[in-house]
C-alpha atoms as a PDB file:
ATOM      1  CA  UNK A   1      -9.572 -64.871  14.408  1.00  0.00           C
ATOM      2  CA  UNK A   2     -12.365 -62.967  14.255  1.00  0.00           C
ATOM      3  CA  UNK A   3     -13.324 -59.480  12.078  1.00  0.00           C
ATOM      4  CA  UNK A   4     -10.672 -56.467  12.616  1.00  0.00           C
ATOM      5  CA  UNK A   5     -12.289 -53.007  13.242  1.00  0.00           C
ATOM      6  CA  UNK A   6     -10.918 -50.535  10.956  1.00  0.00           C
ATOM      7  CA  UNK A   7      -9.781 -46.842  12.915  1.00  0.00           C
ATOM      8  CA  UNK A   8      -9.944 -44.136  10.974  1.00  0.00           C
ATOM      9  CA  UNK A   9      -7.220 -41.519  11.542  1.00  0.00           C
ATOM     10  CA  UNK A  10      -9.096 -38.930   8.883  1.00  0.00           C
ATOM     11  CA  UNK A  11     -12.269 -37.225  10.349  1.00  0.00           C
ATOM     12  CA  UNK A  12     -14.737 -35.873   7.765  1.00  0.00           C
ATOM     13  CA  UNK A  13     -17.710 -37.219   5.561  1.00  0.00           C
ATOM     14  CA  UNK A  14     -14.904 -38.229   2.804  1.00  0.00           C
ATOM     15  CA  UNK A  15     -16.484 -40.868   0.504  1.00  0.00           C
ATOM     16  CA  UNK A  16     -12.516 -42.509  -0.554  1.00  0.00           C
ATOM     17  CA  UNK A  17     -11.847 -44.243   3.245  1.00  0.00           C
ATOM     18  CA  UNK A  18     -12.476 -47.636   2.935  1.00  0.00           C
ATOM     19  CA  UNK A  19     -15.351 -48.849   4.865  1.00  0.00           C
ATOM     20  CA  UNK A  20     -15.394 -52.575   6.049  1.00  0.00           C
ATOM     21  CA  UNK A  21     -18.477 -54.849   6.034  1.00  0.00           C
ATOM     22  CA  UNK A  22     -20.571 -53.774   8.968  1.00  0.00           C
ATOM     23  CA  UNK A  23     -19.930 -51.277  10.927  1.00  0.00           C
ATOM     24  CA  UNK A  24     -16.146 -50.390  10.262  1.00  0.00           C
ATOM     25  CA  UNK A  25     -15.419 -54.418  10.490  1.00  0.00           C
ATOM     26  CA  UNK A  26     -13.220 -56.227   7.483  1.00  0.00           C
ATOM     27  CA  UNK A  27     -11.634 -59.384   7.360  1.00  0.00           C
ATOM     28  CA  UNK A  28      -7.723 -59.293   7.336  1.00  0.00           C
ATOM     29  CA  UNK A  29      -6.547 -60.555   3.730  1.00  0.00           C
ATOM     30  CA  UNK A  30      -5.566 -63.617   3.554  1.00  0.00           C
ATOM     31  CA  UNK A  31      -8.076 -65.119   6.277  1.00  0.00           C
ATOM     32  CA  UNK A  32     -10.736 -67.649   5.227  1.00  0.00           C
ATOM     33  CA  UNK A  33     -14.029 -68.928   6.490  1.00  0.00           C
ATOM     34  CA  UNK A  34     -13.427 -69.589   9.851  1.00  0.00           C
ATOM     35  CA  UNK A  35     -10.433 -67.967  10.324  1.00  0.00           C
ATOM     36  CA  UNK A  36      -8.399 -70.145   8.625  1.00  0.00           C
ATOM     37  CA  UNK A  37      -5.542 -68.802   7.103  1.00  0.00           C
ATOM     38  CA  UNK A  38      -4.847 -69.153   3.554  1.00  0.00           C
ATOM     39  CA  UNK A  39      -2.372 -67.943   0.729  1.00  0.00           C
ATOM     40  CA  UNK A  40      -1.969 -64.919  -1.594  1.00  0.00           C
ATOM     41  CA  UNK A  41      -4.178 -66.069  -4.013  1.00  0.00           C
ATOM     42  CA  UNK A  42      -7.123 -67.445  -1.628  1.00  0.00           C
ATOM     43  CA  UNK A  43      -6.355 -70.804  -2.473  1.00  0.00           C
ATOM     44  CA  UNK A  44      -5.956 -73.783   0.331  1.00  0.00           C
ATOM     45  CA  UNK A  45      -5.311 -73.759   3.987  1.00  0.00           C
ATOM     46  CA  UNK A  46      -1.554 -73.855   4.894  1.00  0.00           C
ATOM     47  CA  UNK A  47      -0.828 -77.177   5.078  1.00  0.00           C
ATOM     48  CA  UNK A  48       2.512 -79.757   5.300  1.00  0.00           C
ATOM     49  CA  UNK A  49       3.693 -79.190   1.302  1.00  0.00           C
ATOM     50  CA  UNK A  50       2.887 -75.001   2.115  1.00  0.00           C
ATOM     51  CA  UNK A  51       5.048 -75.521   5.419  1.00  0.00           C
ATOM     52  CA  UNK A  52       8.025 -77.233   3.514  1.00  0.00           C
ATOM     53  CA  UNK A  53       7.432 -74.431   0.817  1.00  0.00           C
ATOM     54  CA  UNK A  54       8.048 -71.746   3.773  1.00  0.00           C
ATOM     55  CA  UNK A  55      11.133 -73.174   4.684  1.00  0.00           C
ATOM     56  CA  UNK A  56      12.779 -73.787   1.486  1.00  0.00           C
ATOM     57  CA  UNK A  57      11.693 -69.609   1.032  1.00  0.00           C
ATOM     58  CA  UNK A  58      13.031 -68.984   4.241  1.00  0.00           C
ATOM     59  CA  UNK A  59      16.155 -70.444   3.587  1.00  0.00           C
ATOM     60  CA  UNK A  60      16.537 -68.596   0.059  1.00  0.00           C
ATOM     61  CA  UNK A  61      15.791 -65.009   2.168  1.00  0.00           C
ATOM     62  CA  UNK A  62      17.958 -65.956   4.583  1.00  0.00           C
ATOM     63  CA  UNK A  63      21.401 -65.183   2.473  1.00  0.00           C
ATOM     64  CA  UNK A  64      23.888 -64.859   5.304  1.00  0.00           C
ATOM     65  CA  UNK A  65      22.564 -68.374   6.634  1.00  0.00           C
ATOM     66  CA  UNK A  66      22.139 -66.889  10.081  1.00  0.00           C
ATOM     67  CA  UNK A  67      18.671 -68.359  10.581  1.00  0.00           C
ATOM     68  CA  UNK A  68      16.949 -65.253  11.008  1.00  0.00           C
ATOM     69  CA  UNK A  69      15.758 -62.767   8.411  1.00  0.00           C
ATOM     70  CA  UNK A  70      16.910 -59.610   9.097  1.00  0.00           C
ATOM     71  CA  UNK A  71      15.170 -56.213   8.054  1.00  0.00           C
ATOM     72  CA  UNK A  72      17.777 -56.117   4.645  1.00  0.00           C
ATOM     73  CA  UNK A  73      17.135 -59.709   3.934  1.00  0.00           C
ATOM     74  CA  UNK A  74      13.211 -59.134   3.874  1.00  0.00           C
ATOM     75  CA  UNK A  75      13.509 -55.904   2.211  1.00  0.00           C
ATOM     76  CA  UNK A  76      15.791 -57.508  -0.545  1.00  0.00           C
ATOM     77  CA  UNK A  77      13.077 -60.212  -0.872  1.00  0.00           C
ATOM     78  CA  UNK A  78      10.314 -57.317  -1.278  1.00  0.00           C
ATOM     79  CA  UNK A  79      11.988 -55.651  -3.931  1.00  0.00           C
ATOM     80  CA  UNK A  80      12.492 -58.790  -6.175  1.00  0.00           C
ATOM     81  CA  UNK A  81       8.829 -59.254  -6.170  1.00  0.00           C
ATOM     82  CA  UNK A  82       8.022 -55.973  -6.969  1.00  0.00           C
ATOM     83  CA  UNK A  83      10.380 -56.130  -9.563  1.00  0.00           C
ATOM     84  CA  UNK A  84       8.759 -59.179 -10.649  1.00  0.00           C
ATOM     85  CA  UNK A  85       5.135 -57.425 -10.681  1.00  0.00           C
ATOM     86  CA  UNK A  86       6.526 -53.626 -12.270  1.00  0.00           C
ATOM     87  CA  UNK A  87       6.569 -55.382 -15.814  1.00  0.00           C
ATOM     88  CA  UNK A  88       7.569 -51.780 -17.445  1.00  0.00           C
ATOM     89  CA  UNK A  89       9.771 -51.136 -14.836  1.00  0.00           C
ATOM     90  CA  UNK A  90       8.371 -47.900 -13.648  1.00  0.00           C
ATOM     91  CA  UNK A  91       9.073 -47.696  -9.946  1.00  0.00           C
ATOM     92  CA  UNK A  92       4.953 -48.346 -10.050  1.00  0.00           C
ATOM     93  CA  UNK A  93       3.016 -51.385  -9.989  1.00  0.00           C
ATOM     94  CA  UNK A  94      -0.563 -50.234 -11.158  1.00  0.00           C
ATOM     95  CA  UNK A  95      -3.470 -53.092 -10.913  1.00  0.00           C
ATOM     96  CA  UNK A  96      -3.476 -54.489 -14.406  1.00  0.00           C
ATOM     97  CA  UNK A  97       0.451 -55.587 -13.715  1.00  0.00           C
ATOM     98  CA  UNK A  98      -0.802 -56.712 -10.267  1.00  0.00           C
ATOM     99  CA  UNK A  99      -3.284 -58.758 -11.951  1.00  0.00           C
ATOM    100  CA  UNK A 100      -0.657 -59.840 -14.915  1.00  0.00           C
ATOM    101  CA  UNK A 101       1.567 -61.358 -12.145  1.00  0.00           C
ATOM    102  CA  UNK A 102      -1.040 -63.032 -10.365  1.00  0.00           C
ATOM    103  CA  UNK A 103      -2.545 -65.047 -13.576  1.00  0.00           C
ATOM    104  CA  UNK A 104       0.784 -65.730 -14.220  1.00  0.00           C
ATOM    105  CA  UNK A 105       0.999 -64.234 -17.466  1.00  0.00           C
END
């Protein structure tokens, strides 16, 4: 997969849009050299231990067993993580605790 172009739905010379790497172009998070795609925290390709990891995830976000996630079940999965990263349980989850969480501190 190639670069993304980034559309703008703002008009105006305001300095705060984001602005991708050449020409309104930025990679899609996530994607590595070549496309490849790789997990939250950049590390390796997906591979067969990541692919048993999905399923034993999807299988805990699936609680009615159904084999399908439905919109509850992902949104129920969401809000533990954010949970999770909110360490002073504001309802926000500002950068530093962002960062916290992804150290694993």
């Amino acid at each position: 997969m190639g670069p993304v172009t980034v559309v703008s739905a703002q008009s105006g010379d305001d300095d705060t849009q984001s602005q991708g790497t050449q020409a309104g172009q930025s990679q899609m998070p996530g994607m590595g050299m070549g496309g490849r795609m790789q997990g939250m925290r950049g590390g390796m390709p997906m591979g067969p231990m990541r692919g048993q990891m999905m399923k034993i995830m999807f299988a805990v976000a699936d609680t009615n067993g159904d084999g399908a996630l439905s919109f509850e079940e992902v949104t129920a999965v969401h809000k533990r993580i954010f949970d999770s990263v909110d360490a002073n349980k504001d309802g926000k989850v500002t950068l530093e605790e962002m960062q916290t969480f992804m150290q694993g501190q």
